[in-house]
Protein backbone atom coordinates (compact mmCIF):
# COMPACT_ATOMS: atom_id res chain seq x y z
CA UNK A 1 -69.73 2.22 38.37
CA UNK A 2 -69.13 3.20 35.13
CA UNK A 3 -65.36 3.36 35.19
CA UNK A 4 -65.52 -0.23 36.61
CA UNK A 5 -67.60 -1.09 33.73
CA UNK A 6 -64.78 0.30 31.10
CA UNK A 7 -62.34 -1.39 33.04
CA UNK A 8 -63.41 -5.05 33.12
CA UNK A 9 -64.69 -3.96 29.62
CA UNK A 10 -60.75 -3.18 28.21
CA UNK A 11 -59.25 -6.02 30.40
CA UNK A 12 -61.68 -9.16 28.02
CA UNK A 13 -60.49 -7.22 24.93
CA UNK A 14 -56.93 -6.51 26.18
CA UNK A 15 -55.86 -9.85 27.40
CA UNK A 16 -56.07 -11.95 24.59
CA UNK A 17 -54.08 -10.07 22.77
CA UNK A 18 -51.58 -9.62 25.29
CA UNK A 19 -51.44 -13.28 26.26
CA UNK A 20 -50.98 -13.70 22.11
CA UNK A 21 -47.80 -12.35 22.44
CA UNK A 22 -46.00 -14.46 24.73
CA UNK A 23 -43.91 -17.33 23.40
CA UNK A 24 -45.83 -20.93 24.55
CA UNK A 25 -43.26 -23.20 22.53
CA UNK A 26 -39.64 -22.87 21.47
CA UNK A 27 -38.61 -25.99 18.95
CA UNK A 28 -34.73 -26.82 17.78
CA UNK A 29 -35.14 -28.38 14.27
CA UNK A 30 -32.64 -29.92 11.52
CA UNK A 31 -29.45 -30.23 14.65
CA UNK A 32 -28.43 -34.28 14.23
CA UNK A 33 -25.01 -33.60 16.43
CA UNK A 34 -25.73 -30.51 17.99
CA UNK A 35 -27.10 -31.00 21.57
CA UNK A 36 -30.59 -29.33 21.55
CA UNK A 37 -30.19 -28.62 24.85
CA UNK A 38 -26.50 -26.81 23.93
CA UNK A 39 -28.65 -24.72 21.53
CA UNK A 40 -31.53 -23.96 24.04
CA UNK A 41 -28.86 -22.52 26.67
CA UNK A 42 -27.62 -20.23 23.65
CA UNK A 43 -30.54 -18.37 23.10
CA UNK A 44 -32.08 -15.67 24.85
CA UNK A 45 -35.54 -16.34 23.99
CA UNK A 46 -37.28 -18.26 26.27
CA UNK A 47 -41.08 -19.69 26.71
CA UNK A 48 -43.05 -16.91 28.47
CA UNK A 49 -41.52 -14.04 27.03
CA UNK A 50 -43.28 -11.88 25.29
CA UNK A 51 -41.94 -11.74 21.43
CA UNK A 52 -39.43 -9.79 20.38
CA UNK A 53 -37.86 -9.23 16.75
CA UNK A 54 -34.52 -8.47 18.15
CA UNK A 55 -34.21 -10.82 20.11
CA UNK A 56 -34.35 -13.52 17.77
CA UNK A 57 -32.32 -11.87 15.07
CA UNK A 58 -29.55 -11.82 18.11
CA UNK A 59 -29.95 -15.53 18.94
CA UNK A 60 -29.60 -16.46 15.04
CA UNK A 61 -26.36 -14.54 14.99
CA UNK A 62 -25.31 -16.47 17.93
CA UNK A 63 -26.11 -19.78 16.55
CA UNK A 64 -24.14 -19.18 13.26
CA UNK A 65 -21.16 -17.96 15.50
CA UNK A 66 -21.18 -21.46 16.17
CA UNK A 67 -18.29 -23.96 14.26
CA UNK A 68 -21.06 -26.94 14.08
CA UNK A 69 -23.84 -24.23 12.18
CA UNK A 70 -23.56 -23.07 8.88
CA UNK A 71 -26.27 -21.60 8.75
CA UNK A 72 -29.76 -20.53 11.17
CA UNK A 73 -33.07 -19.41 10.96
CA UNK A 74 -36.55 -18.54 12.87
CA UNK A 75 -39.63 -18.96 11.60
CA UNK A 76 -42.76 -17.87 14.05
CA UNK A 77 -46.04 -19.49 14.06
CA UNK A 78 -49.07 -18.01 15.67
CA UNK A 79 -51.30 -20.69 17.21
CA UNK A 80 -54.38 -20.73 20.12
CA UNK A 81 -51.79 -20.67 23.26
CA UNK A 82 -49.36 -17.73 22.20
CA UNK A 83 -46.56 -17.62 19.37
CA UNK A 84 -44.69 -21.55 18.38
CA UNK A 85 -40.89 -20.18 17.58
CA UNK A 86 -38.91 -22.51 15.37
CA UNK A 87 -35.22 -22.18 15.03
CA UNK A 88 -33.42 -24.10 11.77
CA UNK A 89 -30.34 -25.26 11.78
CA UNK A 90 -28.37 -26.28 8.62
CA UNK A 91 -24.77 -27.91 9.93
CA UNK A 92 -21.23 -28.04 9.32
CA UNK A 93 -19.48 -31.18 9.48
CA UNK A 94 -17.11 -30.31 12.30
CA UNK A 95 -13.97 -33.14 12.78
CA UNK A 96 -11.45 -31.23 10.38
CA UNK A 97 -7.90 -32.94 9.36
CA UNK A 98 -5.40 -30.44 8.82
CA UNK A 99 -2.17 -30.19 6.32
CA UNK A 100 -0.17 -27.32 4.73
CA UNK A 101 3.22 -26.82 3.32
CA UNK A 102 5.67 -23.72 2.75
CA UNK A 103 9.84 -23.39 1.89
CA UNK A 104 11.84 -23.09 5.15
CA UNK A 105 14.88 -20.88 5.32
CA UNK A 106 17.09 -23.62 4.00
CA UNK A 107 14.73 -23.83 0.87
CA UNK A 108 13.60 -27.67 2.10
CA UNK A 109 9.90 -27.77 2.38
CA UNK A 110 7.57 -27.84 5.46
CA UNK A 111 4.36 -29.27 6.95
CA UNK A 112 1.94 -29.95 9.38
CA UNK A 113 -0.54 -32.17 9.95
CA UNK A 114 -3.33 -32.19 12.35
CA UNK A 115 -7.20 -32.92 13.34
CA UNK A 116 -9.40 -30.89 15.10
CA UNK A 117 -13.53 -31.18 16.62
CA UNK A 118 -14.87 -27.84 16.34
CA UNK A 119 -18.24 -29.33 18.00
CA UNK A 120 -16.75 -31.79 20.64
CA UNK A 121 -19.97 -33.60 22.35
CA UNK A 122 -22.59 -31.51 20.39
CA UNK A 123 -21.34 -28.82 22.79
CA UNK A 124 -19.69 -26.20 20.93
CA UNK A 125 -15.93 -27.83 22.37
CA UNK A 126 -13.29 -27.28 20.77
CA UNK A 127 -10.56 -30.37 20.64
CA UNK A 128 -7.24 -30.91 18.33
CA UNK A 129 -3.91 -31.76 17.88
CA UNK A 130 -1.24 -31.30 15.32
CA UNK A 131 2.49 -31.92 14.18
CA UNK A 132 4.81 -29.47 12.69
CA UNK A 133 8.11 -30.59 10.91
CA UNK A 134 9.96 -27.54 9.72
CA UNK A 135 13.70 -28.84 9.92
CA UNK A 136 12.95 -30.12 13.27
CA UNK A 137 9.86 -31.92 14.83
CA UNK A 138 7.15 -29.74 16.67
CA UNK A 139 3.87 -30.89 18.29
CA UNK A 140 0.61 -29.27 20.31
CA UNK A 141 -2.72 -30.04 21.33
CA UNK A 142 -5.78 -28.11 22.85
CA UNK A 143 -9.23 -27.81 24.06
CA UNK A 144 -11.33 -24.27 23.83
CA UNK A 145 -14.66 -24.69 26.01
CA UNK A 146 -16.45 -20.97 25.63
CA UNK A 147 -19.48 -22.25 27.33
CA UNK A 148 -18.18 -24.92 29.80
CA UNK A 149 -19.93 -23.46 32.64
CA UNK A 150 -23.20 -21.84 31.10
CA UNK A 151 -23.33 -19.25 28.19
CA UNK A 152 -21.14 -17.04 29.67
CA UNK A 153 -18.06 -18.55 31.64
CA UNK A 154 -15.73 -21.23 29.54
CA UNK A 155 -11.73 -22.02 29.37
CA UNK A 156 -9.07 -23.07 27.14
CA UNK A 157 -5.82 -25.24 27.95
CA UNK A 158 -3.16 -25.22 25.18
CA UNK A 159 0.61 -26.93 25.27
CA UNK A 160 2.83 -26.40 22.97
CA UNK A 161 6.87 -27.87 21.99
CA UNK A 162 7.67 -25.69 18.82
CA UNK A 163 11.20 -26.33 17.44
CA UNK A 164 12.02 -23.93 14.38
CA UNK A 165 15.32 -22.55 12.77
CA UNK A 166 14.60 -18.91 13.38
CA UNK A 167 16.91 -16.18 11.78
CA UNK A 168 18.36 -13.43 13.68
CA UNK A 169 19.30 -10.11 12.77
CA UNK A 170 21.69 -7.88 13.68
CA UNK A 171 23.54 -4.62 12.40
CA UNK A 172 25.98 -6.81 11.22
CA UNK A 173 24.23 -9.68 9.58
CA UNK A 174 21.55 -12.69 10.06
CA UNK A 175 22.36 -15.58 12.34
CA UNK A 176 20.62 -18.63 13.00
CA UNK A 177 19.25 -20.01 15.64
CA UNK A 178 17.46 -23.46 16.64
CA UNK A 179 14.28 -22.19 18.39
CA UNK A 180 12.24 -24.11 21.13
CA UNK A 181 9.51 -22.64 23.08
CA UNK A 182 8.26 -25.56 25.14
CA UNK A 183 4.61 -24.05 26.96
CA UNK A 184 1.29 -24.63 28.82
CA UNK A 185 -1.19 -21.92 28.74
CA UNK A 186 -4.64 -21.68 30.88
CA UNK A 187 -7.21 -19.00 29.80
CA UNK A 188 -10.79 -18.21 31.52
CA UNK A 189 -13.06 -16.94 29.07
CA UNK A 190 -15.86 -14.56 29.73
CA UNK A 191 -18.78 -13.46 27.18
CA UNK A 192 -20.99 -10.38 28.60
CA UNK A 193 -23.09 -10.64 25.68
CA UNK A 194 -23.41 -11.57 22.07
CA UNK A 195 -20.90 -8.88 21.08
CA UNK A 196 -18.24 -8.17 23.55
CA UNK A 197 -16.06 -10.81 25.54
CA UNK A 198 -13.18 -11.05 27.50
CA UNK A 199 -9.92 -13.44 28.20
CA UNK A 200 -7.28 -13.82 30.62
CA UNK A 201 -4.80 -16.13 30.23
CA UNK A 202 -1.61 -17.55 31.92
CA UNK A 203 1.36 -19.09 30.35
CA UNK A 204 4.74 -20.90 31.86
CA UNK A 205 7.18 -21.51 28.93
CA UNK A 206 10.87 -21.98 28.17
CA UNK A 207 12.28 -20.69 25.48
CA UNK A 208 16.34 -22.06 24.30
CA UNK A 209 17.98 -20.63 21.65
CA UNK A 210 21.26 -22.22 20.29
CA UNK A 211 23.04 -20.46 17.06
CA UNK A 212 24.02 -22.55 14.56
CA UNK A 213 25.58 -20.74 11.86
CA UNK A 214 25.96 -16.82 10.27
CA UNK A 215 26.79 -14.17 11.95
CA UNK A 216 28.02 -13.81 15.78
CA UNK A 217 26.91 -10.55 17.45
CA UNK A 218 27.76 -9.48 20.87
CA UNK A 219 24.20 -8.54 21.18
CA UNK A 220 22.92 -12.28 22.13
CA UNK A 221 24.76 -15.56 23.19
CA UNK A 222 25.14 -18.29 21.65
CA UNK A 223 23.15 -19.88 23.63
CA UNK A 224 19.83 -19.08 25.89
CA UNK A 225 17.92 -21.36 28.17
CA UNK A 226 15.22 -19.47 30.11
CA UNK A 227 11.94 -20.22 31.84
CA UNK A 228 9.56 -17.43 31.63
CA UNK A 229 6.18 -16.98 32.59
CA UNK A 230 3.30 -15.09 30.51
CA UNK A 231 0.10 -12.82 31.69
CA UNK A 232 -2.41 -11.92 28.51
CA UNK A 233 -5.73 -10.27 28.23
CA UNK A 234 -7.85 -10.40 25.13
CA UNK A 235 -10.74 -7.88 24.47
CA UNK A 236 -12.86 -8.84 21.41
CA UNK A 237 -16.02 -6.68 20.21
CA UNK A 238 -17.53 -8.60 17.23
CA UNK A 239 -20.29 -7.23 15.52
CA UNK A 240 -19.68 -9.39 11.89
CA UNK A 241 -23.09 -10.94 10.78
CA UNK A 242 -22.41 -14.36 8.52
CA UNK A 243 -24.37 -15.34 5.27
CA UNK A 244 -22.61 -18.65 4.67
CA UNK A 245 -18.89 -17.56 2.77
CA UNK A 246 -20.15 -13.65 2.87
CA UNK A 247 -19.33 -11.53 5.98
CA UNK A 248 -20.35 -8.10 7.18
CA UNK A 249 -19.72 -5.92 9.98
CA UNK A 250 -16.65 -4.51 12.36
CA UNK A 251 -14.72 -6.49 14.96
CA UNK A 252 -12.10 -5.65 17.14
CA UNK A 253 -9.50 -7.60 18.69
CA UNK A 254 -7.00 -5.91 21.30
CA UNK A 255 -4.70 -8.21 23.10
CA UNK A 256 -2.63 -7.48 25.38
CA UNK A 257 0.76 -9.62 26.86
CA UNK A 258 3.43 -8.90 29.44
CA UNK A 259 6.12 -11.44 29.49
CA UNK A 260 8.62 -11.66 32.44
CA UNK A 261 11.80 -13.87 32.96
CA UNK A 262 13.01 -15.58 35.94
CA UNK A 263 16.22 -14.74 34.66
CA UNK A 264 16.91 -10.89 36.02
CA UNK A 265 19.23 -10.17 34.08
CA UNK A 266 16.58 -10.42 31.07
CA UNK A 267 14.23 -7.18 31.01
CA UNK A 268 10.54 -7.98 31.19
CA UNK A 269 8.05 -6.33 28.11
CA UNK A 270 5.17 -5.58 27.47
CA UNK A 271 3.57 -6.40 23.63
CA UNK A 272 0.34 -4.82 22.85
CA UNK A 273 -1.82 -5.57 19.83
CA UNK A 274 -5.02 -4.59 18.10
CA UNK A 275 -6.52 -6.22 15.03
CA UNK A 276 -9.45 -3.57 13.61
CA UNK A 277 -11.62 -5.81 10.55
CA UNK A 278 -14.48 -4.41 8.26
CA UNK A 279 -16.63 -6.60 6.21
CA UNK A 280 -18.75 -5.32 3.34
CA UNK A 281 -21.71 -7.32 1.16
CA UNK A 282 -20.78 -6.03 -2.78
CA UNK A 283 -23.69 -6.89 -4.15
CA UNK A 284 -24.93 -10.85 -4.20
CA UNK A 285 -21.93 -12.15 -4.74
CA UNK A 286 -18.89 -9.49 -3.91
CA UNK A 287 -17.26 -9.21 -0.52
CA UNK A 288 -14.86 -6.59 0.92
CA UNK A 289 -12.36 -7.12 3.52
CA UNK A 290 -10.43 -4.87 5.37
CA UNK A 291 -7.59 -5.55 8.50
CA UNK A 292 -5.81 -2.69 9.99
CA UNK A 293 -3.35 -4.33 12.71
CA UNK A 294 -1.33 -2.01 15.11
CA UNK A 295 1.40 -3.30 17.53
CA UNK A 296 4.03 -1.79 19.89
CA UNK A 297 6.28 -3.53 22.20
CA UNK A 298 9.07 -2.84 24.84
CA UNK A 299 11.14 -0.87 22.74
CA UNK A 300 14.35 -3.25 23.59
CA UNK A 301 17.58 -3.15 21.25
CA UNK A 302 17.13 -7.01 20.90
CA UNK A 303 17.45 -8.85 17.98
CA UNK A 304 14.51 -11.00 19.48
CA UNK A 305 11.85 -8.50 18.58
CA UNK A 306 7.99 -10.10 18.92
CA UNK A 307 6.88 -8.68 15.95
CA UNK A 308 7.52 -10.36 12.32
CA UNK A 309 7.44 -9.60 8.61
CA UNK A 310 6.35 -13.02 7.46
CA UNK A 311 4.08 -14.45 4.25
CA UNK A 312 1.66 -16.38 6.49
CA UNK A 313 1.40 -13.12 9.00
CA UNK A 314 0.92 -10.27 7.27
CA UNK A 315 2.45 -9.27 4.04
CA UNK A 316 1.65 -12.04 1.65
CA UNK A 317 4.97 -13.32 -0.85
CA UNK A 318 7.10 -11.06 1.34
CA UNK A 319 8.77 -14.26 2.40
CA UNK A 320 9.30 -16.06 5.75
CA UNK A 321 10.22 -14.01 8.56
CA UNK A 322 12.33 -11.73 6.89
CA UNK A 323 12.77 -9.13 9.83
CA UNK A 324 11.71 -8.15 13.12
CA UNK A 325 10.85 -4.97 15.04
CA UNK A 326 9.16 -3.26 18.38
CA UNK A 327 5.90 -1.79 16.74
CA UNK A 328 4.20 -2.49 13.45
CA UNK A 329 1.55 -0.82 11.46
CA UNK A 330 0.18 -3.21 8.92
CA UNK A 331 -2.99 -2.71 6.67
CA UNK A 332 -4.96 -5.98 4.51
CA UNK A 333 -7.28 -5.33 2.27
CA UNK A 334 -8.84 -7.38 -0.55
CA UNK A 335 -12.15 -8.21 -2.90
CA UNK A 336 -13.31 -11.17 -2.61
CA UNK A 337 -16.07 -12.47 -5.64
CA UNK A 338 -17.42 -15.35 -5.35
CA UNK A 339 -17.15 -16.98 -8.99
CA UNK A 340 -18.85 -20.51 -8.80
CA UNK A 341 -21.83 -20.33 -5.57
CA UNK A 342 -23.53 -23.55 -5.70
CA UNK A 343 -25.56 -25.35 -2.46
CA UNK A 344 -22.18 -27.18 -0.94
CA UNK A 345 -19.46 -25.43 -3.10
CA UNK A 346 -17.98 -22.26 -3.62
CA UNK A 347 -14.90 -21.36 -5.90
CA UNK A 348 -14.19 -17.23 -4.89
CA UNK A 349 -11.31 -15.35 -6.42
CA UNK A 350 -9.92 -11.81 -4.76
CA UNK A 351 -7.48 -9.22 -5.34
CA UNK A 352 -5.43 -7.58 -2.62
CA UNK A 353 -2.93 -4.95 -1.40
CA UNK A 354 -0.63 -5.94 1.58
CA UNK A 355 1.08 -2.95 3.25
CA UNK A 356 2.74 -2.77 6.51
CA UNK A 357 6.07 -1.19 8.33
CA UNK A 358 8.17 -1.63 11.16
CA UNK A 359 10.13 0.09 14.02
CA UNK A 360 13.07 -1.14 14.26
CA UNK A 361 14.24 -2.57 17.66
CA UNK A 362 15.51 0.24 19.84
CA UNK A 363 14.44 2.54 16.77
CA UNK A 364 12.31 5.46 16.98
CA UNK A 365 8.27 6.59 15.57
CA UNK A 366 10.11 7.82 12.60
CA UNK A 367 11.20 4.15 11.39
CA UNK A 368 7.39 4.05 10.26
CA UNK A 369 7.98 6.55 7.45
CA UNK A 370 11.61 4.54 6.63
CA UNK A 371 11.24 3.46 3.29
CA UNK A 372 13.60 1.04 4.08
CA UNK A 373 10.95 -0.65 6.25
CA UNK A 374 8.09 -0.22 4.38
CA UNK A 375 6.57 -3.18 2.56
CA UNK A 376 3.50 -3.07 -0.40
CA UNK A 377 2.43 -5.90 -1.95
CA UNK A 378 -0.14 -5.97 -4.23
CA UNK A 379 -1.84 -9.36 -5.49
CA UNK A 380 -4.35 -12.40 -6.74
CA UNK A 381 -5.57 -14.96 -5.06
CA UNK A 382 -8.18 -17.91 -5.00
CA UNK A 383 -10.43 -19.77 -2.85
CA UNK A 384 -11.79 -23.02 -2.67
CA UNK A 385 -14.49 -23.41 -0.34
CA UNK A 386 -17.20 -26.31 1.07
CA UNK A 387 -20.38 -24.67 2.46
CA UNK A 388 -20.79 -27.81 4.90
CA UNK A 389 -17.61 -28.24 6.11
CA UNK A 390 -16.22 -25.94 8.88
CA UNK A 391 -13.82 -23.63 7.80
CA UNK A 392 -12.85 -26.18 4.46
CA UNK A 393 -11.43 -23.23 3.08
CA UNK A 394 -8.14 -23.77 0.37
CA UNK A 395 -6.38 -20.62 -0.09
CA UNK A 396 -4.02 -19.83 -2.85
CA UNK A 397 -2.22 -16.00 -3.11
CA UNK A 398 0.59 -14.70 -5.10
CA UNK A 399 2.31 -11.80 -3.76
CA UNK A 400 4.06 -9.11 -5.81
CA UNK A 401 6.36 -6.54 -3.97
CA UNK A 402 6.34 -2.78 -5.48
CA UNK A 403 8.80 -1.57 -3.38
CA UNK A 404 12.39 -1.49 -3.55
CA UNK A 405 14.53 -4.91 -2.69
CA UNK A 406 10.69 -6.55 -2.92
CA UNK A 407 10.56 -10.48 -3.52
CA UNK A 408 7.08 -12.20 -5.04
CA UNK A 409 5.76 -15.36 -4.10
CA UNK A 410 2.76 -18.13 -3.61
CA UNK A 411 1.38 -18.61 0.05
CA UNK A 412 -0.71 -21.56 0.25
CA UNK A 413 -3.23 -21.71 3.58
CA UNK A 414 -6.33 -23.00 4.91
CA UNK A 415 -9.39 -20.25 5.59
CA UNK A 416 -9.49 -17.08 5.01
CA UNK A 417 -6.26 -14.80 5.38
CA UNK A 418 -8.17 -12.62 7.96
C-alpha cells in the first residue's frame, strides 16, 4: 500500500514537469517570400517533442544553408501548455543578375551575363540562365531542386552550348582550337542529414574541336566531332557554420566522373576530385580560409588533359588556361578582415598565397616536385559585399608569381574565391 502511495505520489509531481518539456507550438516569424510551410518541412523539431538544444541549433544551421536566409534564430518561450519555439528569419533578396569580364587569349575582352532565383516559389529552387561571349557566343540554363520531393530527395537539370577558343599544347608548341561542348545533364540529389549528401548525375554531350591556327601535332586532328556520354557522383560532408560574411568549420567535396565515347577508338577516363576547405573565426572581425584540392585523371598522353592552370580556377593572375595535366595538387589559402561591417554592407580585404602543380599528361608522380610545373602566387585582394543580397559578393585579386617564368595579374569575380 505504501509503495502505491509513493507511486501515484511521484507520478502528480513528475508529470508536470515532464509534460513542460514537450514543444506545444512551433511559429515561423520575419519569412515574407519564404514558404512557411518550406521552412516547417526543414526542421527537425516538431510539436510534441520533447525539447532539445541540439536539435534546434541543427535546424538554425539548416535554415541559414538556405540562399533566401541570411540569417536564423530560436528563441524558446515557456508558457502553461509546454515550451512556444520561435524561429527568426532575416532574408536575402534572392533574384540575382549576373555580369563579369576577363582578357581572352587574343587579348579582346570577355563577358557574361545572366539572372538567377536562388529561392524559386519560396521553395528553396534554384532557377537561371546566362550568356557567355568569349570570341564566340555561349549560352545555358538550369534548375537545382534539393528538396523537390521532401527534405531529403531533390534533382537538378542543366544544358549547356559552350563555344570557347581553347589552346592546346603539345611538345612542340600551342595550337588553337574552337571548342564546343554542346550538353544536358540530369542529377538526383540525396541529403541523409544536415551534414552529409550525395549526387549522381548523368550527362550526354558532344564535344567538336576544329584548330584554327599554331602549331599542328600528330597527337590530335584537326578536327574532332564526338558524342560522349558522362556518369558522376558527388559526396559532400559540410560541417561550415555561417555568421552572415564569417564562416567556420570543414567541408569536403569528392567528386567523382567517368567519361566514355561512342567513338572506340577514343579511350574512356576516369577524373577524380576532392576539394578539402577549413574556415576559422579570427577574432570579431578576421576570417581564415583554407582549400586543399587534389585531382588525378586517366593518365592519357593527350593534349586534352581535364585539369587546368587557369586565374578563375585555381592560381589567381597565373593567367587563362595556361596548361593542362592528368593530376593536380593545388593549395588556397587567404585572411580575410572585414574592414567596414555595417547592418547591409560589408567592405573585407584579404591576403593570399596560391600554390598548385601538375602532372603532366602521360607524365609520372615525380612531375609534382618539377619546378617547371610548380606555380606560387602570393597576393591582395578586396571584397565588396551586401549582407541582404545572396551571394552580392564583388571580388577584386591581384596575383603575383614568385616562381620562375611567373606572370601577375587582376582577376575580377563574383563571391568568394572558395
Amino acid at each position: 500500500m505504501r509503495t502505491q502511495l509513493t507511486t501515484i505520489f511521484l507520478f502528480f509531481i513528475i508529470a508536470p514537469y515532464a509534460l513542460s518539456q514537450v514543444i506545444s507550438e512551433i511559429v515561423i516569424q520575419d519569412n515574407k517570400r519564404t514558404k512557411t510551410g518550406y521552412i516547417t518541412s526543414l526542421i527537425d523539431l516538431k510539436v510534441g517533442q520533447s525539447l532539445d538544444s541540439l536539435t534546434l541549433k541543427s535546424d538554425v544551421l539548416r535554415l541559414k544553408r538556405e540562399a533566401g536566409i541570411a540569417h536564423a534564430y530560436y528563441q524558446v518561450h515557456l508558457t502553461d501548455q509546454g515550451y512556444k519555439i520561435v524561429y527568426g528569419v532575416e532574408e536575402n533578396f534572392t533574384i540575382i543578375p549576373s555580369f563579369n569580364f576577363y582578357t581572352t587569349n587574343d587579348d579582346e575582352v570577355a563577358y557574361r551575363i545572366g539572372i538567377a532565383e536562388f529561392n524559386a516559389l519560396g521553395r528553396g529552387i534554384s532557377i537561371g540562365g546566362h550568356y557567355l561571349r568569349d570570341i564566340y557566343d555561349s549560352y545555358g540554363a538550369g534548375i537545382r531542386a534539393p528538396y523537390l520531393f521532401n527534405k531529403h530527395i531533390g534533382l537538378a537539370v542543366n544544358y549547356q552550348n559552350l563555344t570557347t577558343e581553347e589552346p592546346v599544347f603539345f611538345n612542340e608548341g600551342t595550337a588553337l582550337y574552337r571548342y564546343n561542348n554542346n550538353s544536358i545533364e540530369l542529377s538526383g540529389l540525396y541529403q541523409f542529414n544536415l551534414k552529409n549528401r550525395v549526387e549522381l548525375g548523368f550527362s550526354l554531350f558532344t564535344e567538336k574541336y576544329d584548330y584554327k591556327s599554331g602549331t599542328i601535332s600528330n597527337q590530335a586532328p584537326l578536327n574532332l566531332d564526338v558524342d560522349k556520354h558522362l556518369l558522376k557522383f558527388i559526396y559532400e560532408y559540410n560541417g561550415v557554420d555561417f555568421y552572415y560574411q564569417y564562416s567556420e568549420g570543414f567541408r569536403n567535396v569528392f567528386n567523382a566522373q567517368y567519361v566514355e565515347s561512342t567513338n572506340r577508338t577514343l579511350p574512356s577516363f576516369l577524373i577524380v576530385r576532392n576539394d578539402l576547405t577549413y574556415f576559422k573565426r579570427i577574432k570579431k572581425r578576421g576570417n581564415w580560409a583554407t582549400r586543399l584540392t587534389l585531382g588525378l585523371a586517366t593518365n592519357d598522353e593527350s593534349p586534352f588533359a581535364p585539369f587546368a592552370v587557369d586565374n578563375n580556377l585555381n592560381v589567381r593572375g597565373v593567367g587563362n588556361l595556361i596548361d593542362r595535366g592528368t593530376g593536380s595538387v593545388v593549395i588556397n589559402t587567404e585572411y580575410r578582415h572585414s574592414i567596414i561591417d555595417k547592418e547591409w554592407f560589408v567592405l573585407q580585404g584579404n591576403a593570399f598565397i596560391d600554390a598548385g602543380t601538375w602532372r603532366n599528361p602521360g607524365g609520372s608522380f615525380r612531375d609534382f616536385t618539377n619546378s617547371n610545373n610548380v606555380r606560387v602566387y602570393p597576393g591582395l585582394g578586396v571584397r565588396f559585399m551586401h549582407k541582404r543580397i545572396f551571394n552580392a559578393i564583388l571580388r577584386i585579386d591581384y596575383g603575383v608569381g614568385i616562381t620562375p617564368g611567373s606572370t601577375q595579374g587582376f582577376v575580377f569575380g563574383i563571391g568568394q574565391y572558395f
